[in-house]
PDB file of N, CA and C in Angstrom:
ATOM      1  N   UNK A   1     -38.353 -33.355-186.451  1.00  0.00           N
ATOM      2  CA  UNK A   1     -37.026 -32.739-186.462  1.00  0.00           C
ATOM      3  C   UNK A   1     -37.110 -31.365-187.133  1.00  0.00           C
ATOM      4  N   UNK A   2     -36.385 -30.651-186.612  1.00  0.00           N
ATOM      5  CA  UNK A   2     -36.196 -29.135-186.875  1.00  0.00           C
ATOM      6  C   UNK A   2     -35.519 -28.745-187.824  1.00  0.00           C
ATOM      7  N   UNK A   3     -35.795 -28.370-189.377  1.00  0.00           N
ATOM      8  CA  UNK A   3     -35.288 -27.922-190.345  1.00  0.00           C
ATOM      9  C   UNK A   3     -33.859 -26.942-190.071  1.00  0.00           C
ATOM     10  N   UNK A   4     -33.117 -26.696-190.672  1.00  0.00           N
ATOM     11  CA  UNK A   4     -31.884 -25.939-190.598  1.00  0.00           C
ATOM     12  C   UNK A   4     -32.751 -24.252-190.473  1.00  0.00           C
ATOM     13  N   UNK A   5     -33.454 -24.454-191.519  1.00  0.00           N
ATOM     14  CA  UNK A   5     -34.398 -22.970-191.879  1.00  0.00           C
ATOM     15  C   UNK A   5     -34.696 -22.198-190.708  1.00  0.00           C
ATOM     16  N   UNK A   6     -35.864 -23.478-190.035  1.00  0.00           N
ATOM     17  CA  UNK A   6     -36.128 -23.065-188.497  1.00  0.00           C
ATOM     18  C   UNK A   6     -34.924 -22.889-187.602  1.00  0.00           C
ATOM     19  N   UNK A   7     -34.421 -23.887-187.890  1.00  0.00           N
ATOM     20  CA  UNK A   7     -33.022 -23.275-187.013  1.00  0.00           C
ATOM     21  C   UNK A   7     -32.281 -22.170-186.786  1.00  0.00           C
ATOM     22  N   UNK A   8     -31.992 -21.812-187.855  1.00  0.00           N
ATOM     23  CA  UNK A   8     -31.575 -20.626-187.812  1.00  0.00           C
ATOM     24  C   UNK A   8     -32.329 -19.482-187.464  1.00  0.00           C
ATOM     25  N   UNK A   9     -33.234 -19.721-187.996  1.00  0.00           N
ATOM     26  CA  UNK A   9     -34.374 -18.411-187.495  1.00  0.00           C
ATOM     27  C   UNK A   9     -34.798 -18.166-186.076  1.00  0.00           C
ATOM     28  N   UNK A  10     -34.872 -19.474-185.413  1.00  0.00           N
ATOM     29  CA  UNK A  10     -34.993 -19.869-183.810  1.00  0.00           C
ATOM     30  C   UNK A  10     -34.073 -18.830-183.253  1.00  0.00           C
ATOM     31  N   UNK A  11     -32.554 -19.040-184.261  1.00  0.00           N
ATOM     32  CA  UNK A  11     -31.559 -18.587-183.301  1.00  0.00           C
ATOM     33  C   UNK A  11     -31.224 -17.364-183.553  1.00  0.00           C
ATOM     34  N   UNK A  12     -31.842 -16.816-184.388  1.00  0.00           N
ATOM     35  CA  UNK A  12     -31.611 -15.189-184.650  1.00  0.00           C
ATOM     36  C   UNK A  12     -32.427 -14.221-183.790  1.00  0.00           C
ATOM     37  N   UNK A  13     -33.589 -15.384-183.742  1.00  0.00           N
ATOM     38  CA  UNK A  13     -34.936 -14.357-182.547  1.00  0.00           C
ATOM     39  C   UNK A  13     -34.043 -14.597-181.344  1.00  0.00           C
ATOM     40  N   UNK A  14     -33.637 -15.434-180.809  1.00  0.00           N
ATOM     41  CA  UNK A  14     -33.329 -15.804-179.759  1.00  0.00           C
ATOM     42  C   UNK A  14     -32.107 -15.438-179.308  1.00  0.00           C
ATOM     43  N   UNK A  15     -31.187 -14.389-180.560  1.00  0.00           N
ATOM     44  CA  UNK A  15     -30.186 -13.663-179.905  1.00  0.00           C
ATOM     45  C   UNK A  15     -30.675 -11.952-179.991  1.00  0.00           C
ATOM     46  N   UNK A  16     -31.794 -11.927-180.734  1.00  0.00           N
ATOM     47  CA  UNK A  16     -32.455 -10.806-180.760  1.00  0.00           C
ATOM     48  C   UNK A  16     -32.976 -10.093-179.888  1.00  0.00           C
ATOM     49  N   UNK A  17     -34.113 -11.584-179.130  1.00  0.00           N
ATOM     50  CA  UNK A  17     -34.647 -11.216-177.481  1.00  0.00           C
ATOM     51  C   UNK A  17     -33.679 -10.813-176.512  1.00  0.00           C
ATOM     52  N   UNK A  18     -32.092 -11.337-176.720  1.00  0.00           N
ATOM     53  CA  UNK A  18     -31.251 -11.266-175.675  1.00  0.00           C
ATOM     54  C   UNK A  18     -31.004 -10.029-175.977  1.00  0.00           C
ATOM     55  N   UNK A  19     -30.874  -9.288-176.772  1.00  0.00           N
ATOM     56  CA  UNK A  19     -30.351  -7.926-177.081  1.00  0.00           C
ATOM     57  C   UNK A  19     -32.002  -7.064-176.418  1.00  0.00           C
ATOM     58  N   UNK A  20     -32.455  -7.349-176.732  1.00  0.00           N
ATOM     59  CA  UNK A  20     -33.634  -7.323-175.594  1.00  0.00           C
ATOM     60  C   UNK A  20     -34.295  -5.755-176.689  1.00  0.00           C
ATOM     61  N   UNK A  21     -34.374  -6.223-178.673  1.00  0.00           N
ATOM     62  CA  UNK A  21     -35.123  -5.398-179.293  1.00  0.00           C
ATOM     63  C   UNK A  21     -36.176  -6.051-180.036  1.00  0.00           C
ATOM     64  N   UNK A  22     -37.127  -5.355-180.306  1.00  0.00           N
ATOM     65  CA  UNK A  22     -38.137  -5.893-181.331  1.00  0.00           C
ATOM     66  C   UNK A  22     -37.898  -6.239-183.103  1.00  0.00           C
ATOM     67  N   UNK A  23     -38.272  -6.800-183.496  1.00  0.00           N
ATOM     68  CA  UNK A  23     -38.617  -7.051-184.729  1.00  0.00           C
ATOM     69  C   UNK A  23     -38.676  -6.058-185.993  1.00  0.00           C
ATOM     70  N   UNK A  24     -39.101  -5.109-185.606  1.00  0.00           N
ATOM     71  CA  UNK A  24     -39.426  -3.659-186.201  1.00  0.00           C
ATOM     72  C   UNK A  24     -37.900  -3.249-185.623  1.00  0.00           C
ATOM     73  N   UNK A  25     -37.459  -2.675-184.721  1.00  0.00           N
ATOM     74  CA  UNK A  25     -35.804  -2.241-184.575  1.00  0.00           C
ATOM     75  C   UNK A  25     -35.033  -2.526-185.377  1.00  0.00           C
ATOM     76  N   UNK A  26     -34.729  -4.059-185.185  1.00  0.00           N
ATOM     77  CA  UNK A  26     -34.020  -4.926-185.328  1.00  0.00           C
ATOM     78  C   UNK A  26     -33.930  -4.962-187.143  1.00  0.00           C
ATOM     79  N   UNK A  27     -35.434  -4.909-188.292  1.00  0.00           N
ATOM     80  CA  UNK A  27     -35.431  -4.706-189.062  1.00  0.00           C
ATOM     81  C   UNK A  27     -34.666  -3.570-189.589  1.00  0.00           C
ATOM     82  N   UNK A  28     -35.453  -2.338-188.949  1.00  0.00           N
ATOM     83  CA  UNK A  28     -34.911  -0.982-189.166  1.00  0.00           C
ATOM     84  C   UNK A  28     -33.582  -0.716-189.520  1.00  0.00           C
ATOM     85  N   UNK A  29     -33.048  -1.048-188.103  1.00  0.00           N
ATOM     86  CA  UNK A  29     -31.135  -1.159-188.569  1.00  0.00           C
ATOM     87  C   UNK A  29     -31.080  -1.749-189.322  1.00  0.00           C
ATOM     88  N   UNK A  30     -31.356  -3.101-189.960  1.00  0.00           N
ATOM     89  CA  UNK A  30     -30.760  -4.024-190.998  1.00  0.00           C
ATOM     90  C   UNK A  30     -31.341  -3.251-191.660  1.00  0.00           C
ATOM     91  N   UNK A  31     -32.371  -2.740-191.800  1.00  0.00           N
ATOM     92  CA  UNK A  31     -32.485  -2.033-193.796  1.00  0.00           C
ATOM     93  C   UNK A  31     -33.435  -3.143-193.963  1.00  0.00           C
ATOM     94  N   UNK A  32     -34.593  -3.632-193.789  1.00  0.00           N
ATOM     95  CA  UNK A  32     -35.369  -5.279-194.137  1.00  0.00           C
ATOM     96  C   UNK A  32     -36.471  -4.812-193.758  1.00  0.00           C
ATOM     97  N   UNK A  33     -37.365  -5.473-194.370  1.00  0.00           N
ATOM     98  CA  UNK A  33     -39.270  -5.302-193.646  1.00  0.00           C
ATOM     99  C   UNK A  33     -38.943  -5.774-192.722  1.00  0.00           C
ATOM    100  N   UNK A  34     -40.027  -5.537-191.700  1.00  0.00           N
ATOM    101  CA  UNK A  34     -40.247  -6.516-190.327  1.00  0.00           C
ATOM    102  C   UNK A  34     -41.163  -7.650-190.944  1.00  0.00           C
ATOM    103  N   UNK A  35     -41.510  -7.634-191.917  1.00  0.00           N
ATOM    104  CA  UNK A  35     -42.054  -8.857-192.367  1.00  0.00           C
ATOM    105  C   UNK A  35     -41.301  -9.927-193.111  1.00  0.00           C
ATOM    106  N   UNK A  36     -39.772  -9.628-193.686  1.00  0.00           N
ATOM    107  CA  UNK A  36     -39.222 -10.557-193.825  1.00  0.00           C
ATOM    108  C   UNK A  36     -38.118 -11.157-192.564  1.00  0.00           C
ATOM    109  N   UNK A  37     -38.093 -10.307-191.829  1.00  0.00           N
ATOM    110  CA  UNK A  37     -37.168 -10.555-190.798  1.00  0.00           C
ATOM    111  C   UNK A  37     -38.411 -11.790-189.680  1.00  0.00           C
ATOM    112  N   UNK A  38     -39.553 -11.669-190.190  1.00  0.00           N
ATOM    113  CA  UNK A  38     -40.797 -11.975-189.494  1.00  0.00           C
ATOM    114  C   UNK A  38     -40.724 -13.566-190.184  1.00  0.00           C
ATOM    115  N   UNK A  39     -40.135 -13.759-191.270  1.00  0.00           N
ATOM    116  CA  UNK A  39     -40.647 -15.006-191.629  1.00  0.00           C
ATOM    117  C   UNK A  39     -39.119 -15.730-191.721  1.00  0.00           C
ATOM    118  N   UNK A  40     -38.020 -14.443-191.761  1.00  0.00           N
ATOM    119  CA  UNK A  40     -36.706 -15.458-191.365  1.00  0.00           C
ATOM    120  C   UNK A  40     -36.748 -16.432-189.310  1.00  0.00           C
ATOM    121  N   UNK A  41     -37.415 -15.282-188.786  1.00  0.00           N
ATOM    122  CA  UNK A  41     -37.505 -16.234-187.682  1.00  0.00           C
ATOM    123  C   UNK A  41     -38.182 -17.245-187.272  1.00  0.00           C
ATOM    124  N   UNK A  42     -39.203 -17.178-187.913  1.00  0.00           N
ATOM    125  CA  UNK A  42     -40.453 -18.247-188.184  1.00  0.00           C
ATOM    126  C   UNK A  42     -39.626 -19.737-188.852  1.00  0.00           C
ATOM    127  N   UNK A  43     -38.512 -19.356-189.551  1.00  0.00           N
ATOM    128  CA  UNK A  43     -38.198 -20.733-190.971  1.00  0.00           C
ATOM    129  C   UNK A  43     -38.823 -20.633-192.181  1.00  0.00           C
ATOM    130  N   UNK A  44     -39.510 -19.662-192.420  1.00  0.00           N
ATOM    131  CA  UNK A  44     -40.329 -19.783-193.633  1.00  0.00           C
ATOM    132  C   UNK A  44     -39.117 -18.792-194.900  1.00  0.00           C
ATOM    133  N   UNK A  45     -38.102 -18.695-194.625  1.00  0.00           N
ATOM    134  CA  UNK A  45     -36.952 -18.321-195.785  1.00  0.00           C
ATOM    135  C   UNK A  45     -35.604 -18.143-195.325  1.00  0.00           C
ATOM    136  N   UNK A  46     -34.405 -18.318-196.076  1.00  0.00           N
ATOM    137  CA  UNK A  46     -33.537 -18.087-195.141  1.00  0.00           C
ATOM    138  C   UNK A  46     -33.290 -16.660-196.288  1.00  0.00           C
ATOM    139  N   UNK A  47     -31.983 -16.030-194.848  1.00  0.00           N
ATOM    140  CA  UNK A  47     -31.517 -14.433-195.421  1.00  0.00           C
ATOM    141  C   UNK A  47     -30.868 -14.785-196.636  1.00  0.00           C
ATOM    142  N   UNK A  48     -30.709 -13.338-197.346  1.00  0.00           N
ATOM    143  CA  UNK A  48     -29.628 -13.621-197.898  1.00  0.00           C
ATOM    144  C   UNK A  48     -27.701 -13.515-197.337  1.00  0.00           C
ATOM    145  N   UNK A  49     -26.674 -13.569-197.948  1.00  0.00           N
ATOM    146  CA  UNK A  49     -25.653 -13.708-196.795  1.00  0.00           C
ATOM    147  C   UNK A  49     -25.402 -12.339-196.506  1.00  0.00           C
ATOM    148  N   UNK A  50     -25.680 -11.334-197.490  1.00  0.00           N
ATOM    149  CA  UNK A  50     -25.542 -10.263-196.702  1.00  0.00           C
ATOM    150  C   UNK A  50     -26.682  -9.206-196.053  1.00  0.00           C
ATOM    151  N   UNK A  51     -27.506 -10.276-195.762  1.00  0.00           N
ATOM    152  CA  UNK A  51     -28.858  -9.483-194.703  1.00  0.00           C
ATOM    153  C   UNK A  51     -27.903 -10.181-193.091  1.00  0.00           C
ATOM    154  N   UNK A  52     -27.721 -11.371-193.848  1.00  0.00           N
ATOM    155  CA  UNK A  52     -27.191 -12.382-192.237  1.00  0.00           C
ATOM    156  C   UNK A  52     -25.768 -11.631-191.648  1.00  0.00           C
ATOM    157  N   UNK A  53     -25.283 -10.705-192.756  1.00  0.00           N
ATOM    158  CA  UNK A  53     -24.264  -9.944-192.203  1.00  0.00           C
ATOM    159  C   UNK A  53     -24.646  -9.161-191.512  1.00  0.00           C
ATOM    160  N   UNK A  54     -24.829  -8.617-192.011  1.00  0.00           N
ATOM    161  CA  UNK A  54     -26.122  -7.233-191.349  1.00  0.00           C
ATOM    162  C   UNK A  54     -26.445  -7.501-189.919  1.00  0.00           C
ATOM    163  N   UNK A  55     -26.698  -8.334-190.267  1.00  0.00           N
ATOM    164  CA  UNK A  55     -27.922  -8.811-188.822  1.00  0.00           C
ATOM    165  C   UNK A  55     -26.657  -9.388-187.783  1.00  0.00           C
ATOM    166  N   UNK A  56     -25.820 -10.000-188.242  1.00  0.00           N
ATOM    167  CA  UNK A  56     -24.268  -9.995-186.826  1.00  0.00           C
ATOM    168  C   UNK A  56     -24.002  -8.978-186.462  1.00  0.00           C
ATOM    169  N   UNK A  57     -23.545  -8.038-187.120  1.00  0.00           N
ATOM    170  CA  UNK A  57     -23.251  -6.354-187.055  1.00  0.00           C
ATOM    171  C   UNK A  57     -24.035  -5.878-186.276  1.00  0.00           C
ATOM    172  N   UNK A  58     -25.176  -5.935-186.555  1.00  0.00           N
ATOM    173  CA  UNK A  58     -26.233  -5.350-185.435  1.00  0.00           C
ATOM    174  C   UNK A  58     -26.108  -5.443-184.548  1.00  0.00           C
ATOM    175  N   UNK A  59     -26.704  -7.191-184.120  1.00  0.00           N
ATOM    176  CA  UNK A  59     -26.636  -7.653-183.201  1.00  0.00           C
ATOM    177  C   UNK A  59     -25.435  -7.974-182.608  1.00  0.00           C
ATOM    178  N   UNK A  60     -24.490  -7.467-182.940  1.00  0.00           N
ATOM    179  CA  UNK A  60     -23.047  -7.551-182.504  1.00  0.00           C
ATOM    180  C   UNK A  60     -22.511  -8.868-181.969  1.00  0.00           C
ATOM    181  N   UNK A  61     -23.038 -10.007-183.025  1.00  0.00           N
ATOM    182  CA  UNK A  61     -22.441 -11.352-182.569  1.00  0.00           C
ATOM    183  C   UNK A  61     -21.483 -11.640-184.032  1.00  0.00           C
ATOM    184  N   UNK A  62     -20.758 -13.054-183.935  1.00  0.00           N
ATOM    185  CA  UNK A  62     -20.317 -13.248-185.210  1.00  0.00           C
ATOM    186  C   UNK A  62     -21.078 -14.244-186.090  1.00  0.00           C
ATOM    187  N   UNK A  63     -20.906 -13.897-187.474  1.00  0.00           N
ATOM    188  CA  UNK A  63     -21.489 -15.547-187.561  1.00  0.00           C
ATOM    189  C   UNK A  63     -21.694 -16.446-187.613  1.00  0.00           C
ATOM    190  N   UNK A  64     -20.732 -17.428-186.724  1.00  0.00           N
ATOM    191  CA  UNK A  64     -20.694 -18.477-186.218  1.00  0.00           C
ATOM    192  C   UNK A  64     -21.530 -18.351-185.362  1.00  0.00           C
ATOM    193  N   UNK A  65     -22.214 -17.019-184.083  1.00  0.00           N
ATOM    194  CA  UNK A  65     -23.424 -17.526-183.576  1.00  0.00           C
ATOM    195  C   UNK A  65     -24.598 -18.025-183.901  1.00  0.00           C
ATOM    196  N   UNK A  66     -24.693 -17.830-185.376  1.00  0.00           N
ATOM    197  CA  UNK A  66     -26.009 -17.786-185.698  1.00  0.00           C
ATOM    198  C   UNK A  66     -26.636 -19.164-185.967  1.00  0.00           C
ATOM    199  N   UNK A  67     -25.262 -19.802-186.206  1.00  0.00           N
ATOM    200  CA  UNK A  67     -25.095 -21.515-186.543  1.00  0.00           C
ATOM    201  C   UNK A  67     -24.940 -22.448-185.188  1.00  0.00           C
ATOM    202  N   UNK A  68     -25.338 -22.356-184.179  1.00  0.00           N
ATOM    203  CA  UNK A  68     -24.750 -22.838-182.721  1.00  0.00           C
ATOM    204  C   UNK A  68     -26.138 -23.088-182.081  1.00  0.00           C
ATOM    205  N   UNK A  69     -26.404 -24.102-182.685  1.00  0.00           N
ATOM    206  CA  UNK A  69     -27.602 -24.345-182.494  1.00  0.00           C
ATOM    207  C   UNK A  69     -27.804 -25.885-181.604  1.00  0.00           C
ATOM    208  N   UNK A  70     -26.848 -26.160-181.420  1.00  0.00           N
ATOM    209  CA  UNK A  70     -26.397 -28.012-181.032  1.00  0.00           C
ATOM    210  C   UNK A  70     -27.628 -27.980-179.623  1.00  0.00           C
ATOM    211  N   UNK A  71     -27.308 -26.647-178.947  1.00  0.00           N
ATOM    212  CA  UNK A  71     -27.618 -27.134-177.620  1.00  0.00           C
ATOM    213  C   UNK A  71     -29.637 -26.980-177.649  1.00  0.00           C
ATOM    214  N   UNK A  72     -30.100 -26.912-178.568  1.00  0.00           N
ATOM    215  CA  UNK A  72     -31.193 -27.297-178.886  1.00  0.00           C
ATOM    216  C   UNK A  72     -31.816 -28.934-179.164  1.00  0.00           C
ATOM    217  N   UNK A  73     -30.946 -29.318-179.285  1.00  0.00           N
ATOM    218  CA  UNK A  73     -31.144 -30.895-179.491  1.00  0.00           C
ATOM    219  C   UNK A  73     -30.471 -31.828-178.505  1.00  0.00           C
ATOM    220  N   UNK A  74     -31.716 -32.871-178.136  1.00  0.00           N
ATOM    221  CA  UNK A  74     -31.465 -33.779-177.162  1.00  0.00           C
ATOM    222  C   UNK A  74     -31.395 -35.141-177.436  1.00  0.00           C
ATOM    223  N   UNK A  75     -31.115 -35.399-178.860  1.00  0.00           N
ATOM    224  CA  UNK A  75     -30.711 -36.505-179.829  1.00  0.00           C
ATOM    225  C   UNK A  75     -29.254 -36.608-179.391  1.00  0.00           C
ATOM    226  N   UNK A  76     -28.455 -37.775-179.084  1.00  0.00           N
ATOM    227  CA  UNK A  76     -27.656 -38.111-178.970  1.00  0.00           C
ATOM    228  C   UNK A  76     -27.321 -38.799-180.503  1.00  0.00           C
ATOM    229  N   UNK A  77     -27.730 -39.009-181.432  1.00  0.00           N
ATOM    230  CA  UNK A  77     -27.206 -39.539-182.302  1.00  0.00           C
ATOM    231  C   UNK A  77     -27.097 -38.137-182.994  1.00  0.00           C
ATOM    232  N   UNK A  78     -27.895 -36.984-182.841  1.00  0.00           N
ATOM    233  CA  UNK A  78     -27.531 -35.720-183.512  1.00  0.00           C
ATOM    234  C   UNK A  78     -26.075 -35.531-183.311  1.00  0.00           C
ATOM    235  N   UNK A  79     -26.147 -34.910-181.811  1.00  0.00           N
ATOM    236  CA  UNK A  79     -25.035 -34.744-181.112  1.00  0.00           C
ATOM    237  C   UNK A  79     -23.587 -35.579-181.780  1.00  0.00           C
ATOM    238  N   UNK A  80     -23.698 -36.920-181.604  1.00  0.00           N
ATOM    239  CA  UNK A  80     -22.581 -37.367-182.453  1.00  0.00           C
ATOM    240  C   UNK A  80     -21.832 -37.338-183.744  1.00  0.00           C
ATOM    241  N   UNK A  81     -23.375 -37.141-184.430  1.00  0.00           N
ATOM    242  CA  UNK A  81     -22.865 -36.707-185.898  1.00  0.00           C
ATOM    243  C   UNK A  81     -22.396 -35.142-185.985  1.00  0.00           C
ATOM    244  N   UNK A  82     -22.579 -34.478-185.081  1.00  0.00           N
ATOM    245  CA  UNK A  82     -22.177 -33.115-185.228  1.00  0.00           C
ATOM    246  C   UNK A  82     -20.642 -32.672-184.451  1.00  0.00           C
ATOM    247  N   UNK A  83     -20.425 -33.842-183.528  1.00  0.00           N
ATOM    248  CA  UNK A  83     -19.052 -33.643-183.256  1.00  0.00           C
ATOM    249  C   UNK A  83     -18.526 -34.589-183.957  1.00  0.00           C
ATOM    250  N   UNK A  84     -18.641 -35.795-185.262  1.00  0.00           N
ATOM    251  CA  UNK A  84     -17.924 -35.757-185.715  1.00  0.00           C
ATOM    252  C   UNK A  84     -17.860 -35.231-186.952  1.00  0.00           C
ATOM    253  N   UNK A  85     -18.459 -34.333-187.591  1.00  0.00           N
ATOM    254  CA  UNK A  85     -18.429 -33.523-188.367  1.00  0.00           C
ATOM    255  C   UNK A  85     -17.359 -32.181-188.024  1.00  0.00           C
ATOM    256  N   UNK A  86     -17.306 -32.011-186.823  1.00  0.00           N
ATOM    257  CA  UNK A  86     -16.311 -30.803-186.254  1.00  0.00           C
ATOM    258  C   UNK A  86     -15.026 -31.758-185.972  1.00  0.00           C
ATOM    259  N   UNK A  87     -14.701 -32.825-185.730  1.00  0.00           N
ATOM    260  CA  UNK A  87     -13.517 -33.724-185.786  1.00  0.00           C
ATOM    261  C   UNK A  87     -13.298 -33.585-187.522  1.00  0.00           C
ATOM    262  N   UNK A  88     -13.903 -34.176-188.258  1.00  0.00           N
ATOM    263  CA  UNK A  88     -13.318 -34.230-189.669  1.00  0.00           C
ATOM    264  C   UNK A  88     -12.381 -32.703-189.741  1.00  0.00           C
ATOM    265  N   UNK A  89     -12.942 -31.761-189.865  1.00  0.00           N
ATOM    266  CA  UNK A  89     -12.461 -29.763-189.994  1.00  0.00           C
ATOM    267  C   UNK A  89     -11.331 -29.959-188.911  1.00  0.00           C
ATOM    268  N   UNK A  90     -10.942 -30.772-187.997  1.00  0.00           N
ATOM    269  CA  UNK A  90      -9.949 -30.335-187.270  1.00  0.00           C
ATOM    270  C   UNK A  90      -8.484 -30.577-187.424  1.00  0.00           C
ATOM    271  N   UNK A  91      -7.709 -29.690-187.435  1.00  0.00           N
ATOM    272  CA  UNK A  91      -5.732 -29.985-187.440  1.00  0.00           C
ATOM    273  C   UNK A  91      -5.527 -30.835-186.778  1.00  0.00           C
ATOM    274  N   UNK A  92      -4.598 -31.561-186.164  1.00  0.00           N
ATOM    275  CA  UNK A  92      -3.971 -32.607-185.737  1.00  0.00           C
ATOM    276  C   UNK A  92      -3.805 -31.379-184.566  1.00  0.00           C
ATOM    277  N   UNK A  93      -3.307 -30.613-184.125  1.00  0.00           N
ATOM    278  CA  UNK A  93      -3.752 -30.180-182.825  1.00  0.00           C
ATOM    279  C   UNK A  93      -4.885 -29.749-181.912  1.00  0.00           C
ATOM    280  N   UNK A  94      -5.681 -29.777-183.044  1.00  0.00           N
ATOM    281  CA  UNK A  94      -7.151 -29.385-182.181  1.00  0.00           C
ATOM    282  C   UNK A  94      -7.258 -30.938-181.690  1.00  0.00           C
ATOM    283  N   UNK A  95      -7.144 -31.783-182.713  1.00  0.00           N
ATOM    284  CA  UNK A  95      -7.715 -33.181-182.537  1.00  0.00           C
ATOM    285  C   UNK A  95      -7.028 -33.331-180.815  1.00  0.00           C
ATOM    286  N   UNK A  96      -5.824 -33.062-180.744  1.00  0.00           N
ATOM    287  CA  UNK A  96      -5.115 -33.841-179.581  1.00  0.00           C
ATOM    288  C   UNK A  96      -5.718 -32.966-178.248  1.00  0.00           C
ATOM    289  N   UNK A  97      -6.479 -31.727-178.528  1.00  0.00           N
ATOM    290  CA  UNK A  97      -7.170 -30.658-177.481  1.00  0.00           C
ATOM    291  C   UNK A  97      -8.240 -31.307-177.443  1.00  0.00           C
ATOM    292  N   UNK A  98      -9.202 -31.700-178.479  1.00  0.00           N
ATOM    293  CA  UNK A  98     -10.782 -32.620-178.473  1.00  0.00           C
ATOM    294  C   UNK A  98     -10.202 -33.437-177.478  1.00  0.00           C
ATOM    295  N   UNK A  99      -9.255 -34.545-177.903  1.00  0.00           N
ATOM    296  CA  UNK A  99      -9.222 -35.908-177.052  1.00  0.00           C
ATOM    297  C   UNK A  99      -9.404 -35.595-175.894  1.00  0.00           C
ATOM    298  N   UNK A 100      -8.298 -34.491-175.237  1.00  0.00           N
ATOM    299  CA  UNK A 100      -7.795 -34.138-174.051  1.00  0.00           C
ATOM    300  C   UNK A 100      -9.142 -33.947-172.872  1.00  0.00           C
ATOM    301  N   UNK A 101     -10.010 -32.573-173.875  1.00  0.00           N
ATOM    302  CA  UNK A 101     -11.291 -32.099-173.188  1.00  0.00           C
ATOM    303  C   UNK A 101     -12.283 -33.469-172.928  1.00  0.00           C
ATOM    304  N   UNK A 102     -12.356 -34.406-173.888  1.00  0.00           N
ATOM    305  CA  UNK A 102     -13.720 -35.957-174.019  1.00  0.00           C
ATOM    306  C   UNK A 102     -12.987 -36.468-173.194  1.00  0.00           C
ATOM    307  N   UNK A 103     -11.570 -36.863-172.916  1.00  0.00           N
ATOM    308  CA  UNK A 103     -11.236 -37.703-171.580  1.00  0.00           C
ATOM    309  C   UNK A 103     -12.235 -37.070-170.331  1.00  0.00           C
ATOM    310  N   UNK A 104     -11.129 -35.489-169.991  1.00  0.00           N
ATOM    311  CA  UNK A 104     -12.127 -35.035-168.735  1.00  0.00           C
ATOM    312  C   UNK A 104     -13.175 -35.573-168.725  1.00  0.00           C
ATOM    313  N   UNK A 105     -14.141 -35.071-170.119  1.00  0.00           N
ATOM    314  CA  UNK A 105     -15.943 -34.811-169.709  1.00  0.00           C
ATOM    315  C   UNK A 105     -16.166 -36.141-169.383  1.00  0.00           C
ATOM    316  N   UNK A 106     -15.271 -37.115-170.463  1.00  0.00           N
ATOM    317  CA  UNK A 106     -16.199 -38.303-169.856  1.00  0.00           C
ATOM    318  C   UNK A 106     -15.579 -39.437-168.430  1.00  0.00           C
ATOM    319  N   UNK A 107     -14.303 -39.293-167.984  1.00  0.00           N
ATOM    320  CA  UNK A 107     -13.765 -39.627-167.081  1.00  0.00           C
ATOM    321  C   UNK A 107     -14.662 -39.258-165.685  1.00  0.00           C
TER     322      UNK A 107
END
């Protein structure tokens, strides 16, 4: 199983490639070695929160992308614990929008 560490780092290269810059760029703008930006994607450290700012800004995502990592895992018991972890955080109207959408998907 895939550490959060790696996780995140997976998903920073992997919105990085989509922006379609290198490592060295990508550093540059943030203000960071390419060698720590080298071992945040690897898992071997996480940022601090305001390198991880930085690095949304850049990469012009928010950071909630950086955490959206679900569709990497093909654990169904992951999967469950992670939507109900997003059920606990929800208002009584999201809840009645969840139900609505899990009828469809699973109907």
């Amino acid at each position: 199983m895939k550490t959060e560490k790696r996780l995140l780092g997976a998903r920073i290269k992997e919105i990085r490639k989509s922006k379609e810059l290198s490592q060295e760029k990508l550093s540059e703008r943030v203000g960071i070695d390419a060698k720590h930006l080298s071992r945040i994607e690897v898992g071997g450290s996480f940022p601090s929160f305001d390198t991880l700012a930085k690095l949304a800004t850049t990469l012009d995502v928010e950071l909630k992308d950086f955490f959206e990592f679900v569709h990497v895992t093909e654990n169904p018991k992951e999967l469950r614990k992670t939507i109900n972890s997003l059920l606990k955080e929800a208002t009584e109207d999201q809840l009645k929008i969840a139900v609505k959408v899990l009828r469809a998907i699973v109907r």
